[in-house]
C-alpha atoms as a PDB file:
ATOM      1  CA  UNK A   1      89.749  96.690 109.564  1.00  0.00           C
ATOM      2  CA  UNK A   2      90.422 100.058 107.553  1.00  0.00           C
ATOM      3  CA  UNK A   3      89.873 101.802 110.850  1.00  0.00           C
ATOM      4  CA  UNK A   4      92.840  99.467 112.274  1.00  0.00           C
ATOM      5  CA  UNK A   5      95.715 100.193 109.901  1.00  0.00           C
ATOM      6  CA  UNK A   6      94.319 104.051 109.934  1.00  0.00           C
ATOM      7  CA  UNK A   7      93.209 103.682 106.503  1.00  0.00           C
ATOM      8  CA  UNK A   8      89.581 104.899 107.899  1.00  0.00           C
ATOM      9  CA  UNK A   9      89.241 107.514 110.356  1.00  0.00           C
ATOM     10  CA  UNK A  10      87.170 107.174 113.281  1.00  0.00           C
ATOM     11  CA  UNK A  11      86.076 109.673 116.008  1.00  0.00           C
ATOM     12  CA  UNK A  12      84.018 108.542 118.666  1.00  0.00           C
ATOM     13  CA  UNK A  13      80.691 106.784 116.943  1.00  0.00           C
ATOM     14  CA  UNK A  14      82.152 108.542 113.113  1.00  0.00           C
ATOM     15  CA  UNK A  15      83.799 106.938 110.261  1.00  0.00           C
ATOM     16  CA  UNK A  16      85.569 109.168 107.676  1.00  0.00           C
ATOM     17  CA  UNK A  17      88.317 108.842 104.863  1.00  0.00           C
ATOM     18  CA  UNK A  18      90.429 111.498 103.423  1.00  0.00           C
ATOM     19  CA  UNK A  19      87.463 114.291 105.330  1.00  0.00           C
ATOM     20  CA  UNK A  20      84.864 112.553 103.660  1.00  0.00           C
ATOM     21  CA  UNK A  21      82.374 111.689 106.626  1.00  0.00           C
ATOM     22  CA  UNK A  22      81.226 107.611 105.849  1.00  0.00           C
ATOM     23  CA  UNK A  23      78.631 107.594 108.677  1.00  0.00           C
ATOM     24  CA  UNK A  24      78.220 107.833 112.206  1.00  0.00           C
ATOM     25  CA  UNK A  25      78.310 103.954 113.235  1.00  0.00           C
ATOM     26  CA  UNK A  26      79.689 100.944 111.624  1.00  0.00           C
ATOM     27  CA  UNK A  27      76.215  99.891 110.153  1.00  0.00           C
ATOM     28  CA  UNK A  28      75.783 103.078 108.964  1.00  0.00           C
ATOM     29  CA  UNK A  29      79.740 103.515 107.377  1.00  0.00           C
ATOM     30  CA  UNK A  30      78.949 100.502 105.596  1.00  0.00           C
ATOM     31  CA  UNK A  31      75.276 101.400 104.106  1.00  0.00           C
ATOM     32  CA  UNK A  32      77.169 104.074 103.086  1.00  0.00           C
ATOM     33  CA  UNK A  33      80.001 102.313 101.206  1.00  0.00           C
ATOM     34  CA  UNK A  34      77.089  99.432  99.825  1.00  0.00           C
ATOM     35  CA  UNK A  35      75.465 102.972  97.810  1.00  0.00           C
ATOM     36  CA  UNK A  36      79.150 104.659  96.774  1.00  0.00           C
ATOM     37  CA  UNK A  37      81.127 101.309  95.124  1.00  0.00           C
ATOM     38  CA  UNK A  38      83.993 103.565  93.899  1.00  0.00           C
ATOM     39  CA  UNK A  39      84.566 104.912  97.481  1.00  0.00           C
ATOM     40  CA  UNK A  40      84.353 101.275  98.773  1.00  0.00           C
ATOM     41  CA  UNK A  41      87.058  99.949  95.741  1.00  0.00           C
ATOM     42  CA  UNK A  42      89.314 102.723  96.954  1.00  0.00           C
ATOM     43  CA  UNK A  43      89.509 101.769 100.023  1.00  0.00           C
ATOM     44  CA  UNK A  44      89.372  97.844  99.423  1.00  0.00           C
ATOM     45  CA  UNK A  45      92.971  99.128  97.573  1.00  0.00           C
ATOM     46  CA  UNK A  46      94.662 100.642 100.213  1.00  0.00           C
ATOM     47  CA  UNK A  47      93.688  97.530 102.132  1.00  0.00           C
ATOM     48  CA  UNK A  48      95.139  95.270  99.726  1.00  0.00           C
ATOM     49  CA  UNK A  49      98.127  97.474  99.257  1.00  0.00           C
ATOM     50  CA  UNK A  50      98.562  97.512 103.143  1.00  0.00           C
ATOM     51  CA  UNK A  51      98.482  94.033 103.807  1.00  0.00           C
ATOM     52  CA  UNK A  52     100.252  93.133 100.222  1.00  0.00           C
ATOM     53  CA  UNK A  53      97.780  91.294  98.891  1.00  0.00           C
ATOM     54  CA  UNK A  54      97.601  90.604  95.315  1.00  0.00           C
ATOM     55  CA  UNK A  55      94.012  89.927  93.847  1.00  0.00           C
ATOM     56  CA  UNK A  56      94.313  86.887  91.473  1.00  0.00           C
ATOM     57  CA  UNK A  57      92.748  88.428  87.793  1.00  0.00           C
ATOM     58  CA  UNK A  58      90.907  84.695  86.419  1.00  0.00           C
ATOM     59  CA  UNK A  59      93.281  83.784  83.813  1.00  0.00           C
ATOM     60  CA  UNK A  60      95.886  82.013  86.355  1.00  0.00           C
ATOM     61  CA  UNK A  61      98.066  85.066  86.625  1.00  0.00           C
ATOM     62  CA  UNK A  62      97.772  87.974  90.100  1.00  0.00           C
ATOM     63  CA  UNK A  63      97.398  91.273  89.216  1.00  0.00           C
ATOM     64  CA  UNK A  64     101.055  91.734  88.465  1.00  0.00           C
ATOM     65  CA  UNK A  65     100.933  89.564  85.583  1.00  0.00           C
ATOM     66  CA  UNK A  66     102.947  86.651  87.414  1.00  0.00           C
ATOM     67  CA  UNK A  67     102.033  83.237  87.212  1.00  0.00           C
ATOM     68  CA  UNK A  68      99.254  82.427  90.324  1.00  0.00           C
ATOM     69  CA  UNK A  69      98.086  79.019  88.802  1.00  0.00           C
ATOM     70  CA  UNK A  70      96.733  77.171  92.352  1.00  0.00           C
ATOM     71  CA  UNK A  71      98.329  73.395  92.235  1.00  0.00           C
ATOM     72  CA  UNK A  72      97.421  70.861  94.754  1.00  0.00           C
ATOM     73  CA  UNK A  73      99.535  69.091  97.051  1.00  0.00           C
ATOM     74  CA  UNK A  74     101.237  66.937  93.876  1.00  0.00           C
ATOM     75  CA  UNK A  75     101.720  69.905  92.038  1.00  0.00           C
ATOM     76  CA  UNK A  76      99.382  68.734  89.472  1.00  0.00           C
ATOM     77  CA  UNK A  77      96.123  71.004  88.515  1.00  0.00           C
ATOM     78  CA  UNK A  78      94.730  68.929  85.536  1.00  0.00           C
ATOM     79  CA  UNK A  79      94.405  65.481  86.702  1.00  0.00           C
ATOM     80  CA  UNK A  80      92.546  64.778  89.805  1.00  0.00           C
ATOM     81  CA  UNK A  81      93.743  61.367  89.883  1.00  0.00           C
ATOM     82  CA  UNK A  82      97.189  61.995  90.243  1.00  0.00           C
ATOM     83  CA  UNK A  83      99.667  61.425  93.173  1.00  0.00           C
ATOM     84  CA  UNK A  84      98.654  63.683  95.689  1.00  0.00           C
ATOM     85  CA  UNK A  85      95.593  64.319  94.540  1.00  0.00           C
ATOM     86  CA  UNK A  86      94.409  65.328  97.758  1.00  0.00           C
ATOM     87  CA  UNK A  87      92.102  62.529  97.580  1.00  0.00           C
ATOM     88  CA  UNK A  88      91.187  61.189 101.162  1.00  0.00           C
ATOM     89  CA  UNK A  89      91.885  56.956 100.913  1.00  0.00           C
ATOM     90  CA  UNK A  90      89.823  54.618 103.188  1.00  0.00           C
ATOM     91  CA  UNK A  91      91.354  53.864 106.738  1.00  0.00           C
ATOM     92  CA  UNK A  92      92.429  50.114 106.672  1.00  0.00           C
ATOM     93  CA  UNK A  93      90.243  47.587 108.428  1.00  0.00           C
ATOM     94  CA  UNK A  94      90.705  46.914 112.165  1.00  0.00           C
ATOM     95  CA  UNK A  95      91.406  43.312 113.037  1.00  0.00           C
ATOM     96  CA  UNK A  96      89.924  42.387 116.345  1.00  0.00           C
END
């Protein structure tokens, strides 16, 4: 995906970023990023960046600080029985 957008190089079997050579093949490039986790967060940035995509934080806000509470289809997050739960009901009976 990096390699798509241009955010990762790649030149013929290769995968670099910024001249910094990942590996030579994708199983390799991603050994690679498995062992160097800061390399692999910078690059999982610019791909969020790219695509803006903001990365929810836990507390019900994104990373912006805005308000990314999830609600379901009745707009309701604490009460699972509420209209529009999202709760499937039972088909009605078929008369023959």
């Amino acid at each position: 995906m990096g390699a798509d957008v241009g955010i990762i190089q790649k030149s013929g079997a290769w995968y670099s970023m910024d001249s910094e050579r990942i590996g030579q093949g994708r199983d390799a490039a991603r050994l690679y990023l498995e062992e160097h986790p800061a390399l692999m967060a910078k690059i999982e940035a610019k791909l969020l960046e790219h695509f803006k995509i903001r990365r929810p934080t836990g507390d019900g806000t994104d990373a912006s600080g805005a308000g990314n509470k999830p609600t379901g289809p009745g707009g309701n997050t604490d009460d699972p029985n509420a209209k529009g739960s999202g709760a499937k009901k039972a088909a009605p009976a078929r008369a023959n």
